[in-house]
PDB file of N, CA and C in Angstrom:
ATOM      1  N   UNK A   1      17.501  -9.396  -4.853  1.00  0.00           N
ATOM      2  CA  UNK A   1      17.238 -10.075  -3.600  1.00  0.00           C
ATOM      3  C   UNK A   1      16.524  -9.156  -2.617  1.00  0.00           C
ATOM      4  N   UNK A   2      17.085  -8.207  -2.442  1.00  0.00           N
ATOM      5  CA  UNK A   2      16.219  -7.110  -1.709  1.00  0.00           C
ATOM      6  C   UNK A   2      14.723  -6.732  -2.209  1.00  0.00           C
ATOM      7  N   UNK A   3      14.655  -6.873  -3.267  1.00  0.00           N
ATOM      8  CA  UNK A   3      13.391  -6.400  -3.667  1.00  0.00           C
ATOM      9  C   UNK A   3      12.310  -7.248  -3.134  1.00  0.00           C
ATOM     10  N   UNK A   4      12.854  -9.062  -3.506  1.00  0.00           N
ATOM     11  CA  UNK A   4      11.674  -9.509  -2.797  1.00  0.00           C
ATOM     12  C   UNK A   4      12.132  -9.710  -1.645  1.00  0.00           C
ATOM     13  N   UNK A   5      12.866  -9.786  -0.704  1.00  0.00           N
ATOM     14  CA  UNK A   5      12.361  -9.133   0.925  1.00  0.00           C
ATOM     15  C   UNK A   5      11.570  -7.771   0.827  1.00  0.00           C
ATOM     16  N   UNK A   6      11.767  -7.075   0.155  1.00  0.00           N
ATOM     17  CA  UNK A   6      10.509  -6.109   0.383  1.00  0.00           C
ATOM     18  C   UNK A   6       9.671  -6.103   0.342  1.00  0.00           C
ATOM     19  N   UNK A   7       8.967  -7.028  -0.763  1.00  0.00           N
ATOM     20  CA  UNK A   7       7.763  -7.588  -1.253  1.00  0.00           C
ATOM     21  C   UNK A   7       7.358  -8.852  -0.014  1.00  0.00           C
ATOM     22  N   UNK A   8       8.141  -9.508   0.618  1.00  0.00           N
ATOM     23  CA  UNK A   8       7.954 -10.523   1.839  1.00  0.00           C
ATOM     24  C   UNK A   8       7.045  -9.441   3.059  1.00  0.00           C
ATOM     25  N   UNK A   9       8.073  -8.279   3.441  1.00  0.00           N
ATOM     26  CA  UNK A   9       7.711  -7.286   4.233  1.00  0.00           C
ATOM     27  C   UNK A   9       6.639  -6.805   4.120  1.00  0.00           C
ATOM     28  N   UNK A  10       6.142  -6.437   2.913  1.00  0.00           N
ATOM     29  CA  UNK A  10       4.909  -5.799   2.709  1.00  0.00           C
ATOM     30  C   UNK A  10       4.025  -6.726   2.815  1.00  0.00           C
ATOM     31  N   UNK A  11       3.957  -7.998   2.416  1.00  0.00           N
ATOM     32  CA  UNK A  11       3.095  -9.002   2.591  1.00  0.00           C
ATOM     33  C   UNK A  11       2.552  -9.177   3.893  1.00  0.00           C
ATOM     34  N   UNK A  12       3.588  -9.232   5.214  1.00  0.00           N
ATOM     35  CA  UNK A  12       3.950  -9.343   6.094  1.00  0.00           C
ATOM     36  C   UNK A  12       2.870  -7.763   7.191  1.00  0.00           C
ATOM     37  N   UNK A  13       2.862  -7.119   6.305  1.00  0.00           N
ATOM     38  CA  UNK A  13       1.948  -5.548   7.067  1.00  0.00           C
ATOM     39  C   UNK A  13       0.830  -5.834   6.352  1.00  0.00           C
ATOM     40  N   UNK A  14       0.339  -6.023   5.418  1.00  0.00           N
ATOM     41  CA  UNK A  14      -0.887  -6.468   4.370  1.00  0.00           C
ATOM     42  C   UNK A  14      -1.315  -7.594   6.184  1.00  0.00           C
ATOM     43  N   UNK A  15      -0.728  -8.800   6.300  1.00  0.00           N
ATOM     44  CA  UNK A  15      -1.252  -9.314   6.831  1.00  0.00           C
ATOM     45  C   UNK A  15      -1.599  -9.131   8.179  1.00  0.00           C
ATOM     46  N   UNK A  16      -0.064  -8.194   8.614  1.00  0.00           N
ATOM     47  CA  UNK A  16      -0.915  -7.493  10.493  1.00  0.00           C
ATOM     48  C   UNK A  16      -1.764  -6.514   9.910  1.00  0.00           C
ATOM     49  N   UNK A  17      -1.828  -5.816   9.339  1.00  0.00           N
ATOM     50  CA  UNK A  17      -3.043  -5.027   9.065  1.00  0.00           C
ATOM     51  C   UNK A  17      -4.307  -5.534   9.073  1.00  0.00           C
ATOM     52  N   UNK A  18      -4.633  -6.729   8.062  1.00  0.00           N
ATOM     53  CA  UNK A  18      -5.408  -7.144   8.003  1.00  0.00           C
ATOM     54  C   UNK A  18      -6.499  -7.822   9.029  1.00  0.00           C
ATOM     55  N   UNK A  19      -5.267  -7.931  10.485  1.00  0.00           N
ATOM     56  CA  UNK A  19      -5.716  -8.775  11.874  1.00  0.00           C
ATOM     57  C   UNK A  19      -5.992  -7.329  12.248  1.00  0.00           C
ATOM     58  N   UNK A  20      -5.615  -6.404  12.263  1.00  0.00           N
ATOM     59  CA  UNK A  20      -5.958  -5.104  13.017  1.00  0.00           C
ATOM     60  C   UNK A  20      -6.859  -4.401  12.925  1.00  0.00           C
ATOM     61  N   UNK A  21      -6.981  -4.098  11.622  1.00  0.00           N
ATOM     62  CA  UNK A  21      -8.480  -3.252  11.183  1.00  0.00           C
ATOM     63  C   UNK A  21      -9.609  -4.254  11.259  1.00  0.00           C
ATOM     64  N   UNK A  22     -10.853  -3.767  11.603  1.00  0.00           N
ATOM     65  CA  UNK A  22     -11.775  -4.361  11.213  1.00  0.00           C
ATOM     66  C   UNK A  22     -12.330  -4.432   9.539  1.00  0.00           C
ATOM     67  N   UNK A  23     -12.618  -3.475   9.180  1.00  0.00           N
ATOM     68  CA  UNK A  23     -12.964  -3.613   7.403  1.00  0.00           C
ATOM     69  C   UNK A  23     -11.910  -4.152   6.547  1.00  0.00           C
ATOM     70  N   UNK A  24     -11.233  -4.487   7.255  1.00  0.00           N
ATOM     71  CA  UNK A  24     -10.111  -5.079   6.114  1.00  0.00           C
ATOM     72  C   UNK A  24      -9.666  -6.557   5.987  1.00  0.00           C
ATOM     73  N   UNK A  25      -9.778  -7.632   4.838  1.00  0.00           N
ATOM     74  CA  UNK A  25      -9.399  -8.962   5.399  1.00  0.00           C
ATOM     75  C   UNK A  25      -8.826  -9.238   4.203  1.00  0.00           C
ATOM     76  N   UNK A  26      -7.584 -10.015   4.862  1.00  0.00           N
ATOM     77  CA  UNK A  26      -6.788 -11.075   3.405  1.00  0.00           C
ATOM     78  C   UNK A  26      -6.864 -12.736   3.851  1.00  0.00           C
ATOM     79  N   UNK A  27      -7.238 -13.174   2.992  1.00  0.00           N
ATOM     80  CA  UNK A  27      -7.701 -14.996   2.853  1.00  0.00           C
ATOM     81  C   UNK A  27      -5.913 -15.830   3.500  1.00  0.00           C
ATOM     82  N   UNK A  28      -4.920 -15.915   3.273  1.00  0.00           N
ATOM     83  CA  UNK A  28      -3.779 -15.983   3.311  1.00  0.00           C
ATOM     84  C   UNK A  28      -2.648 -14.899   2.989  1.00  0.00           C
ATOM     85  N   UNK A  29      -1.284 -15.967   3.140  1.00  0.00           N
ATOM     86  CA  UNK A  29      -0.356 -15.153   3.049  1.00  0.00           C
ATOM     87  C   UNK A  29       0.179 -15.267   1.479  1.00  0.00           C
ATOM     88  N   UNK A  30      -0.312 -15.968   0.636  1.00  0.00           N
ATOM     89  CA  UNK A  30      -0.080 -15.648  -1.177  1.00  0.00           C
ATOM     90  C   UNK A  30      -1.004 -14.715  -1.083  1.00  0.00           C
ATOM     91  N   UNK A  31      -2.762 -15.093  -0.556  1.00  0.00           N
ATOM     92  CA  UNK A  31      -3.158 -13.377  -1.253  1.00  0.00           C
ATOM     93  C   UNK A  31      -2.271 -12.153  -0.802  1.00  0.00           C
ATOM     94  N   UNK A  32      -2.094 -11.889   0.400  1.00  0.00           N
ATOM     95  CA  UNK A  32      -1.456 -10.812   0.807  1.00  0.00           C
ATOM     96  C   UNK A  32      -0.017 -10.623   0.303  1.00  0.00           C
ATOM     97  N   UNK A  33       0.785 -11.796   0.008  1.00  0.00           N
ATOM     98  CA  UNK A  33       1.958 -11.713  -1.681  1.00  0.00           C
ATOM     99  C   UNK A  33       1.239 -11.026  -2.760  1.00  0.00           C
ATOM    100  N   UNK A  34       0.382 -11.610  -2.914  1.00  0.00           N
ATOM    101  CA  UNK A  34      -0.567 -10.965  -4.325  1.00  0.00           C
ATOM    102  C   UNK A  34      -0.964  -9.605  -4.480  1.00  0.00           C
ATOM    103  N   UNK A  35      -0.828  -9.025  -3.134  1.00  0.00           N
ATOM    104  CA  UNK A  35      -1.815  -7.799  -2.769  1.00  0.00           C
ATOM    105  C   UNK A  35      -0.215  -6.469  -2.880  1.00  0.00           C
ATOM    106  N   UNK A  36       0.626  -7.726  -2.003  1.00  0.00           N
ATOM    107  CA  UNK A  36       1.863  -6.645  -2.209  1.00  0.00           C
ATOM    108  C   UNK A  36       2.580  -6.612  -4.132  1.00  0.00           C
ATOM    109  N   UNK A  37       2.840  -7.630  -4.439  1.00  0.00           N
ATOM    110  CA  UNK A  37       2.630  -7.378  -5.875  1.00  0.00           C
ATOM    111  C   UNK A  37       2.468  -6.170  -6.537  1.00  0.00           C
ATOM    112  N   UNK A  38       0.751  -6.502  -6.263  1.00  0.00           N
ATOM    113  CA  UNK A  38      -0.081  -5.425  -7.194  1.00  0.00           C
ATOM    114  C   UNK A  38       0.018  -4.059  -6.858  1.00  0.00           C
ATOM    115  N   UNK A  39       0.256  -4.003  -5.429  1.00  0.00           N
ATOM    116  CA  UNK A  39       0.310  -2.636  -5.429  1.00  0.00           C
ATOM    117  C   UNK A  39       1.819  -1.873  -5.386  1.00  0.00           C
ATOM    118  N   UNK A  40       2.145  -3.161  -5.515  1.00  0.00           N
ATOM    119  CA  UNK A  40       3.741  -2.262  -6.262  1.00  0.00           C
ATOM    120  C   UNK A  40       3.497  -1.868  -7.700  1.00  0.00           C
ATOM    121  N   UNK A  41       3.136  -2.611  -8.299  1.00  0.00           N
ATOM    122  CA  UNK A  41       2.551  -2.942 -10.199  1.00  0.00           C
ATOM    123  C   UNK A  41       1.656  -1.547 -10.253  1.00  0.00           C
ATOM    124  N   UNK A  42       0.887  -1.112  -9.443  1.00  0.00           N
ATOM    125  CA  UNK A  42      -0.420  -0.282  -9.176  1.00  0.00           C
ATOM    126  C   UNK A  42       0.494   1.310  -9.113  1.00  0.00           C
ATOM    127  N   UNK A  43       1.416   1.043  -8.005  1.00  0.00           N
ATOM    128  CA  UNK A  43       1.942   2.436  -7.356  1.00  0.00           C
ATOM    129  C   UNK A  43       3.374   2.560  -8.680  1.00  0.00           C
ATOM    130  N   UNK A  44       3.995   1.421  -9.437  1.00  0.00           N
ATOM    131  CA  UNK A  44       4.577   1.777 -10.828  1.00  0.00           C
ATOM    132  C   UNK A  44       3.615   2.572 -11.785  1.00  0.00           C
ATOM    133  N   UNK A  45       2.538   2.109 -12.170  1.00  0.00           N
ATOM    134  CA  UNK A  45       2.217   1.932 -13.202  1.00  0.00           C
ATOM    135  C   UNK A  45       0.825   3.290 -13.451  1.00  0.00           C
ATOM    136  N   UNK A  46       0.051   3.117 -12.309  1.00  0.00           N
ATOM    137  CA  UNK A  46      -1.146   4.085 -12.440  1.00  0.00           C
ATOM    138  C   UNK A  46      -1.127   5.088 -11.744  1.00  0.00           C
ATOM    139  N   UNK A  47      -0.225   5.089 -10.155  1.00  0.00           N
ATOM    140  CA  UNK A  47       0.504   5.903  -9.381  1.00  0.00           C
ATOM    141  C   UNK A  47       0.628   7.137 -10.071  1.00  0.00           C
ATOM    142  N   UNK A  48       1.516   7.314 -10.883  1.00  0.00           N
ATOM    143  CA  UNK A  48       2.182   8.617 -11.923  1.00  0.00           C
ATOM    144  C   UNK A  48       1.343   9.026 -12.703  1.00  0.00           C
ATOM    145  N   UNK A  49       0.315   8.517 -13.557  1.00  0.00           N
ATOM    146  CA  UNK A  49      -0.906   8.929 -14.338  1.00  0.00           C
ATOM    147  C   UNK A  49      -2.000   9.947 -13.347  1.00  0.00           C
ATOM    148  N   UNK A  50      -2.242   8.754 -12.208  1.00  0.00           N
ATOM    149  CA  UNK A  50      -3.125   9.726 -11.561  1.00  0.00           C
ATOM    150  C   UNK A  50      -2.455  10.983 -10.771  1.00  0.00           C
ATOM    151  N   UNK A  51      -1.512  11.185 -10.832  1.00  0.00           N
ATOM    152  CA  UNK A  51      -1.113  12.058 -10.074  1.00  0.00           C
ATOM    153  C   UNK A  51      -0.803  13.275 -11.198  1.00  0.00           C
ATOM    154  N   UNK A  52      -0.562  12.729 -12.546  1.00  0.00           N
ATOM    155  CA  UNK A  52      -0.216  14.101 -12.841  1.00  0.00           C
ATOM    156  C   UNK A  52      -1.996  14.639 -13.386  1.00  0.00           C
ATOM    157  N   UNK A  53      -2.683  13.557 -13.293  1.00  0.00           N
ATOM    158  CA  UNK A  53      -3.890  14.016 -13.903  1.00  0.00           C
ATOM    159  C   UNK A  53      -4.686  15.004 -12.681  1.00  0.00           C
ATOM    160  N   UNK A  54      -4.305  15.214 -11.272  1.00  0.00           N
ATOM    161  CA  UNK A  54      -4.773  15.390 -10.177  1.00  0.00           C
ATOM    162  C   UNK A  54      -3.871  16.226  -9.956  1.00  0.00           C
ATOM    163  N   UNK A  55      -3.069  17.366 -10.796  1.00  0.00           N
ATOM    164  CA  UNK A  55      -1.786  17.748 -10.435  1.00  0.00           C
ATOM    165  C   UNK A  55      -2.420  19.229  -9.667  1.00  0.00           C
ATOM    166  N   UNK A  56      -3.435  19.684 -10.280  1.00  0.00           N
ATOM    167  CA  UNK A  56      -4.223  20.924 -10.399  1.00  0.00           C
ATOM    168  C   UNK A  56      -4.763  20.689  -8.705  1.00  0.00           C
ATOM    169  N   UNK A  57      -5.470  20.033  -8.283  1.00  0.00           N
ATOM    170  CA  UNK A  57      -5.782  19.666  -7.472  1.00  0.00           C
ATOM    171  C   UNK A  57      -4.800  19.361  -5.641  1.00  0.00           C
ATOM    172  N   UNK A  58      -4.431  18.609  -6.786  1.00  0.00           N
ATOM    173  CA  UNK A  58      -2.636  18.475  -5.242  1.00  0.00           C
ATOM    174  C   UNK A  58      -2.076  19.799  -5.284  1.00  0.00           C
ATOM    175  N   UNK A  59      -2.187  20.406  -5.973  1.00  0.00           N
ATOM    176  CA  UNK A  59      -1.299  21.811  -5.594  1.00  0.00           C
ATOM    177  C   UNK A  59      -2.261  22.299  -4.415  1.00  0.00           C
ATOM    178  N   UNK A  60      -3.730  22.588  -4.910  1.00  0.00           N
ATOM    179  CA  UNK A  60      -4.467  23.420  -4.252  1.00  0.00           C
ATOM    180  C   UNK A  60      -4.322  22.878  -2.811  1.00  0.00           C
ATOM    181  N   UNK A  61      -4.331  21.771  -2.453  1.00  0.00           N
ATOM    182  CA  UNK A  61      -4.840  21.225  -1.469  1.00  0.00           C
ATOM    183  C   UNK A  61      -3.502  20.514  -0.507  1.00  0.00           C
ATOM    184  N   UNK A  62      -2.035  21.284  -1.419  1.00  0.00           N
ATOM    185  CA  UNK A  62      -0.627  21.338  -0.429  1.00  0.00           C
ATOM    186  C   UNK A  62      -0.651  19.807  -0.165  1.00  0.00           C
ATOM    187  N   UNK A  63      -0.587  18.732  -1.309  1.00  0.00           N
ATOM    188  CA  UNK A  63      -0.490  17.725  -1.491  1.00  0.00           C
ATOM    189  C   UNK A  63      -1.200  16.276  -0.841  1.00  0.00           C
ATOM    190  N   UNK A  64      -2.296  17.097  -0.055  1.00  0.00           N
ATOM    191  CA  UNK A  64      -3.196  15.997   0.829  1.00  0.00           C
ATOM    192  C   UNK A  64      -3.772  15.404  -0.412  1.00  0.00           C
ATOM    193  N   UNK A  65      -4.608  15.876  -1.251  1.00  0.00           N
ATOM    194  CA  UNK A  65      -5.097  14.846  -2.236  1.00  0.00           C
ATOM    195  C   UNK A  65      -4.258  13.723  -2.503  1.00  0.00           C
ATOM    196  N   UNK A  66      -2.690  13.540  -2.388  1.00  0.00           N
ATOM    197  CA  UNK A  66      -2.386  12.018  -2.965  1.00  0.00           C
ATOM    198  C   UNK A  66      -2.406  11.150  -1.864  1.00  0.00           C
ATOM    199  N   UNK A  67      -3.460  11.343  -0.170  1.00  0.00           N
ATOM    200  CA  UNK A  67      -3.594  10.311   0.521  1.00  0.00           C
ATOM    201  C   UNK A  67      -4.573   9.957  -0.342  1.00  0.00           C
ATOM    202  N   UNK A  68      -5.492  10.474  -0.911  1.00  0.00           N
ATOM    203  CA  UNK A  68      -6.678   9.818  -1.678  1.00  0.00           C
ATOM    204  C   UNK A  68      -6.096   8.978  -3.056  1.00  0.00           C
ATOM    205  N   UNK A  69      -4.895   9.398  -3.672  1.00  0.00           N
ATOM    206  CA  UNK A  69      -4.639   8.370  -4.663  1.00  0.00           C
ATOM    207  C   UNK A  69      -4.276   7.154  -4.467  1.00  0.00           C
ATOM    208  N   UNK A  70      -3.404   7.406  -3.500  1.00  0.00           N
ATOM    209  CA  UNK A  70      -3.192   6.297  -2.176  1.00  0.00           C
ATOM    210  C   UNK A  70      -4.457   5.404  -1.536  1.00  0.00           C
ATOM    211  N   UNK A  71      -5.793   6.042  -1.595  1.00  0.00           N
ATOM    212  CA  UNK A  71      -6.577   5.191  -1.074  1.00  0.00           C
ATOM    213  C   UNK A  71      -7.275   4.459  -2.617  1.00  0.00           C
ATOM    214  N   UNK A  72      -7.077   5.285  -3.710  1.00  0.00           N
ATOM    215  CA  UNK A  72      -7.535   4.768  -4.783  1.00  0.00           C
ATOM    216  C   UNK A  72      -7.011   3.492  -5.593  1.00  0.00           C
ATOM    217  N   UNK A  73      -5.099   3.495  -5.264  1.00  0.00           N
ATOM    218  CA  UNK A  73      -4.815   2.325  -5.042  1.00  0.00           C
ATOM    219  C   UNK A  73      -4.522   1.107  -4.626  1.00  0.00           C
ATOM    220  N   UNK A  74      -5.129   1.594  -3.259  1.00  0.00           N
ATOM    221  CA  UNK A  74      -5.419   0.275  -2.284  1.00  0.00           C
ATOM    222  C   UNK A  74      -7.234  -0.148  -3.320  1.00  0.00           C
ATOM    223  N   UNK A  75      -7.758   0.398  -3.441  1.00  0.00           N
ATOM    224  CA  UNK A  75      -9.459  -0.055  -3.978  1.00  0.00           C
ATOM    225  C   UNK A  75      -8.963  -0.849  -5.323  1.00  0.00           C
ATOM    226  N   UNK A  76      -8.221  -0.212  -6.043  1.00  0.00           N
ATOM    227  CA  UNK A  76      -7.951  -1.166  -7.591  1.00  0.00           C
ATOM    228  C   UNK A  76      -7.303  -2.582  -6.921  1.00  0.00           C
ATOM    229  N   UNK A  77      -6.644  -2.409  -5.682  1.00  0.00           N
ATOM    230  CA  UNK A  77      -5.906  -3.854  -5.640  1.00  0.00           C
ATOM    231  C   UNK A  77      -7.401  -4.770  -5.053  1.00  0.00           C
ATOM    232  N   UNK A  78      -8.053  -3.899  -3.957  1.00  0.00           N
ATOM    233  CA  UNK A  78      -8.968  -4.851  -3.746  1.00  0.00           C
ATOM    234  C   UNK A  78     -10.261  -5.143  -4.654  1.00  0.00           C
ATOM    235  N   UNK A  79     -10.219  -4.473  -6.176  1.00  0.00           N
ATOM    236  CA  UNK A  79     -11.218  -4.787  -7.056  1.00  0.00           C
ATOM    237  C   UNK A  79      -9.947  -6.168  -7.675  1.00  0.00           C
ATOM    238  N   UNK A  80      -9.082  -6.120  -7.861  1.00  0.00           N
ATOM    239  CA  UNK A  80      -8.299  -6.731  -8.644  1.00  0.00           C
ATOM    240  C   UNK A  80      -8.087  -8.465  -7.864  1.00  0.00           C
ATOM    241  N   UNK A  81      -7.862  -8.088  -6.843  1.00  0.00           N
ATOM    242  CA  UNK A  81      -7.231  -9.680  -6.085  1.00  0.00           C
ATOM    243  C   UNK A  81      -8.270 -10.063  -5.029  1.00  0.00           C
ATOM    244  N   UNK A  82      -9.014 -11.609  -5.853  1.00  0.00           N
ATOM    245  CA  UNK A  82     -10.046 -11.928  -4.826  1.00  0.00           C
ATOM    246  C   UNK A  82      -9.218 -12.523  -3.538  1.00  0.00           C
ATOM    247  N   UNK A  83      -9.882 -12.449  -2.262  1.00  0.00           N
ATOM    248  CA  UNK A  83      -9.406 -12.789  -1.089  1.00  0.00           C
ATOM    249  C   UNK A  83      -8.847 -11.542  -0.533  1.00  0.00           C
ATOM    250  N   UNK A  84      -9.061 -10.495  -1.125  1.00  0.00           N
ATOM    251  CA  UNK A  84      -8.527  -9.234  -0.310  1.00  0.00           C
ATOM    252  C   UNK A  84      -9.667  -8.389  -0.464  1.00  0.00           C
ATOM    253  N   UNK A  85      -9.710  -7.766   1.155  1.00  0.00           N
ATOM    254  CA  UNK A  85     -11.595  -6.971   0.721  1.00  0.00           C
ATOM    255  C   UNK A  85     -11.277  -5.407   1.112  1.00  0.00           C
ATOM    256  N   UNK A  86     -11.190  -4.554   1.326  1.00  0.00           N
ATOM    257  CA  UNK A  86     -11.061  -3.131   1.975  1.00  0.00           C
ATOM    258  C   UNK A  86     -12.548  -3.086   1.840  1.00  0.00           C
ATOM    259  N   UNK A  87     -13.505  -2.848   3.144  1.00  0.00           N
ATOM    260  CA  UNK A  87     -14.723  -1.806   3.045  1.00  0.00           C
ATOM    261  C   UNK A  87     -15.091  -0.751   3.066  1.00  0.00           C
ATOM    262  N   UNK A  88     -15.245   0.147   1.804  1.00  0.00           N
ATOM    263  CA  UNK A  88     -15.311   1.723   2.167  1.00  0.00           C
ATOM    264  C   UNK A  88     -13.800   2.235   1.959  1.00  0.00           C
ATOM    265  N   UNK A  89     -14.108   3.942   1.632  1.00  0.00           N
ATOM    266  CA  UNK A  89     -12.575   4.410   1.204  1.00  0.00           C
ATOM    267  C   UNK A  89     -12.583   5.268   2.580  1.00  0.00           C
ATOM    268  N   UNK A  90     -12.708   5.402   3.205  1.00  0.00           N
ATOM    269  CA  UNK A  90     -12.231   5.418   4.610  1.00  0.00           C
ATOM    270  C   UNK A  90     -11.407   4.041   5.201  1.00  0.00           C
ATOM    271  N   UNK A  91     -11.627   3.278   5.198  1.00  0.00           N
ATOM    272  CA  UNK A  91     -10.598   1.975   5.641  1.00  0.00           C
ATOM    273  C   UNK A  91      -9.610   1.816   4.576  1.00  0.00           C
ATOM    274  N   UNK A  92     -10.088   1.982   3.344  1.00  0.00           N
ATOM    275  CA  UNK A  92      -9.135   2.057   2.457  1.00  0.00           C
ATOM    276  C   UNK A  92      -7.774   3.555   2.759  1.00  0.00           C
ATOM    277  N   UNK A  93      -8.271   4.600   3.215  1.00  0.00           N
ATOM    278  CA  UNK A  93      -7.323   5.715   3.543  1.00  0.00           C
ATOM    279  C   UNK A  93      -6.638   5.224   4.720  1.00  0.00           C
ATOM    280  N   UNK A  94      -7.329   4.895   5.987  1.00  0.00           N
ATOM    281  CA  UNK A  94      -6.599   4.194   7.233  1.00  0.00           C
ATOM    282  C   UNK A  94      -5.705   3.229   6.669  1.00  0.00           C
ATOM    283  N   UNK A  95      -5.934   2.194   6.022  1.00  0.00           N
ATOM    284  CA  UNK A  95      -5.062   1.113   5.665  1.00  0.00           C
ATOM    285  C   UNK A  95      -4.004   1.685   5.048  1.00  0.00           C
ATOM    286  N   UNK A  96      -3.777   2.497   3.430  1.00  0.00           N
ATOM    287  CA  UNK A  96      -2.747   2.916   3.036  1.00  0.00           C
ATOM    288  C   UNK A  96      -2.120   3.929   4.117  1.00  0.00           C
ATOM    289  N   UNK A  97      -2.241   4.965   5.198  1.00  0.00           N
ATOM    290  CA  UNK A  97      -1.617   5.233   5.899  1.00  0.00           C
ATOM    291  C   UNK A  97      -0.967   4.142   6.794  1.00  0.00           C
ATOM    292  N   UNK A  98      -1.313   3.252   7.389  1.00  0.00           N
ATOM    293  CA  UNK A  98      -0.760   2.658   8.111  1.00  0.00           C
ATOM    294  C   UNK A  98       0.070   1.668   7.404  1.00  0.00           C
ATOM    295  N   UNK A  99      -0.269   1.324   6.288  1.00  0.00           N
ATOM    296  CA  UNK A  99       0.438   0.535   5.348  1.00  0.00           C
ATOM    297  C   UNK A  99       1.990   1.553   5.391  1.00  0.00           C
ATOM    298  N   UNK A 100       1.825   2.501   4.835  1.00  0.00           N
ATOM    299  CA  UNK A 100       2.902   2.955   4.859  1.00  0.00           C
ATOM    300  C   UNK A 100       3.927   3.054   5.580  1.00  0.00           C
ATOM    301  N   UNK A 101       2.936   3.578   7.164  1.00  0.00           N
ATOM    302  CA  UNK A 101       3.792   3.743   8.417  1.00  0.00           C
ATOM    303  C   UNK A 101       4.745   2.283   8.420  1.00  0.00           C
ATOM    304  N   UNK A 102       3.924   1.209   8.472  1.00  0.00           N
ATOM    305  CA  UNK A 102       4.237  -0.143   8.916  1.00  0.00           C
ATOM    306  C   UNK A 102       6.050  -0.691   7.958  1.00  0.00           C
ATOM    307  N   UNK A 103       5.650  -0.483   6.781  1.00  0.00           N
ATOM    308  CA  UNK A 103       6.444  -0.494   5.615  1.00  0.00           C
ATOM    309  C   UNK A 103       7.745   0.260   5.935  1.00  0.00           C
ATOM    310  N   UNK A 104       7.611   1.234   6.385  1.00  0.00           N
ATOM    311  CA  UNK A 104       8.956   2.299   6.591  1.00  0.00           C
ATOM    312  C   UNK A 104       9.737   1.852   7.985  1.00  0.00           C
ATOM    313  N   UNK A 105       8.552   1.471   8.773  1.00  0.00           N
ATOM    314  CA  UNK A 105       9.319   0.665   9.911  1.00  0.00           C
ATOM    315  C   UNK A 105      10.221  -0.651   9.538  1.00  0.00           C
ATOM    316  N   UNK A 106       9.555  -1.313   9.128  1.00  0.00           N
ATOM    317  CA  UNK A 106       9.860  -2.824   8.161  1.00  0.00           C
ATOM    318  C   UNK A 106      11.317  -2.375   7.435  1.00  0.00           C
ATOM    319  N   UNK A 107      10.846  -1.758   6.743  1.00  0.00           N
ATOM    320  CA  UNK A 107      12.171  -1.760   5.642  1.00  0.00           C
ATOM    321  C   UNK A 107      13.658  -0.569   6.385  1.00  0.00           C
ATOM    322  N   UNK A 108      12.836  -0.003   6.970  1.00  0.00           N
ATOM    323  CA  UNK A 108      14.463   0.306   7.965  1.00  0.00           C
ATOM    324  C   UNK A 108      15.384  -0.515   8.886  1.00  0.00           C
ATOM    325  N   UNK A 109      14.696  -1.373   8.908  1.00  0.00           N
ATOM    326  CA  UNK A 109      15.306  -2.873   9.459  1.00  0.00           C
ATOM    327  C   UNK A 109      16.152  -3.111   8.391  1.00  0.00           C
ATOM    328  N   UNK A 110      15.951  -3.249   7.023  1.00  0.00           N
ATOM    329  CA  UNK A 110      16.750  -3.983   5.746  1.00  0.00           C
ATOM    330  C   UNK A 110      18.137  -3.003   6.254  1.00  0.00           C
ATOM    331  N   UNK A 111      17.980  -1.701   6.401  1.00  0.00           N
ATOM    332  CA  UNK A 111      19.220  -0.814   6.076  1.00  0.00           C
ATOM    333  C   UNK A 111      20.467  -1.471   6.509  1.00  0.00           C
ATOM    334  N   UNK A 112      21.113  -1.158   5.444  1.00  0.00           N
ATOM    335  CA  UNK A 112      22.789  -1.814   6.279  1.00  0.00           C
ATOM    336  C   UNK A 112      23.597  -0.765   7.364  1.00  0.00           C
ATOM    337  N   UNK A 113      24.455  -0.909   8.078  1.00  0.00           N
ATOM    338  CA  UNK A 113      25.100  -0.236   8.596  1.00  0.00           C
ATOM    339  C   UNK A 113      26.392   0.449   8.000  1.00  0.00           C
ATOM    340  N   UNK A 114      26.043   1.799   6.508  1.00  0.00           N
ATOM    341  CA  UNK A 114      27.257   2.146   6.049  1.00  0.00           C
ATOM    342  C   UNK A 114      28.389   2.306   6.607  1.00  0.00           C
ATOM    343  N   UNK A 115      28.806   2.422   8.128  1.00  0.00           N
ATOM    344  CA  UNK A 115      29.841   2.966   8.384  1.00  0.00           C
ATOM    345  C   UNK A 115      31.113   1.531   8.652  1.00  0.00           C
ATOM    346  N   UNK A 116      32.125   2.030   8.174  1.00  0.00           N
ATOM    347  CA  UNK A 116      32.864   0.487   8.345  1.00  0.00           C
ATOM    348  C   UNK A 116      33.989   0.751   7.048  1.00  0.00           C
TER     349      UNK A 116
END
């Protein structure tokens, strides 16, 4: 059950994002379901490949290179799901940062109150 409220949430920043940035647009709120999806499917699945293949690299560079894997899988979702566009991997880097920010705000709302 939590999982898809998370997946609601993310949909939910996919879509203020999408009103916020200029280079960035989602058609509705299934594409932007679709978009959160994939880039859960994206950040499972190709997330860990590219990173250990980039491992040489993220060291050198004290782990800034994985905002760029991060922007690489915002671009596969928007090659992947029509109705979602990112222009340029600069909007694509802005978006997954703020994606993130947005997300961590979002989902600290879910937290329960352990004490009790």
């Amino acid at each position: 059950m939590k999982f898809i409220i998370r997946l609601l949430l993310s949909a939910l920043a996919v879509i203020i994002l999408a009103n916020v940035l200029p280079n960035v647009s989602v058609d509705s709120f299934v594409t932007a379901l679709l978009v959160a999806v994939a880039l859960s499917l994206l950040n499972f699945l190709v997330k860990p490949i590219l990173v250990i293949l980039t491992l040489p690299v993220t060291i050198i560079t004290f782990g800034l290179f994985l905002l760029f894997i991060n922007a690489i899988i915002i671009m596969l979702a928007d090659y992947f799901i029509t109705g979602f566009s990112v222009n340029g991997w600069l909007w694509a880097l802005i978006f997954s940062l703020l994606l993130s920010f947005l997300q961590s705000i979002l989902f600290s709302l879910l937290k329960e109150d352990k004490k009790g």
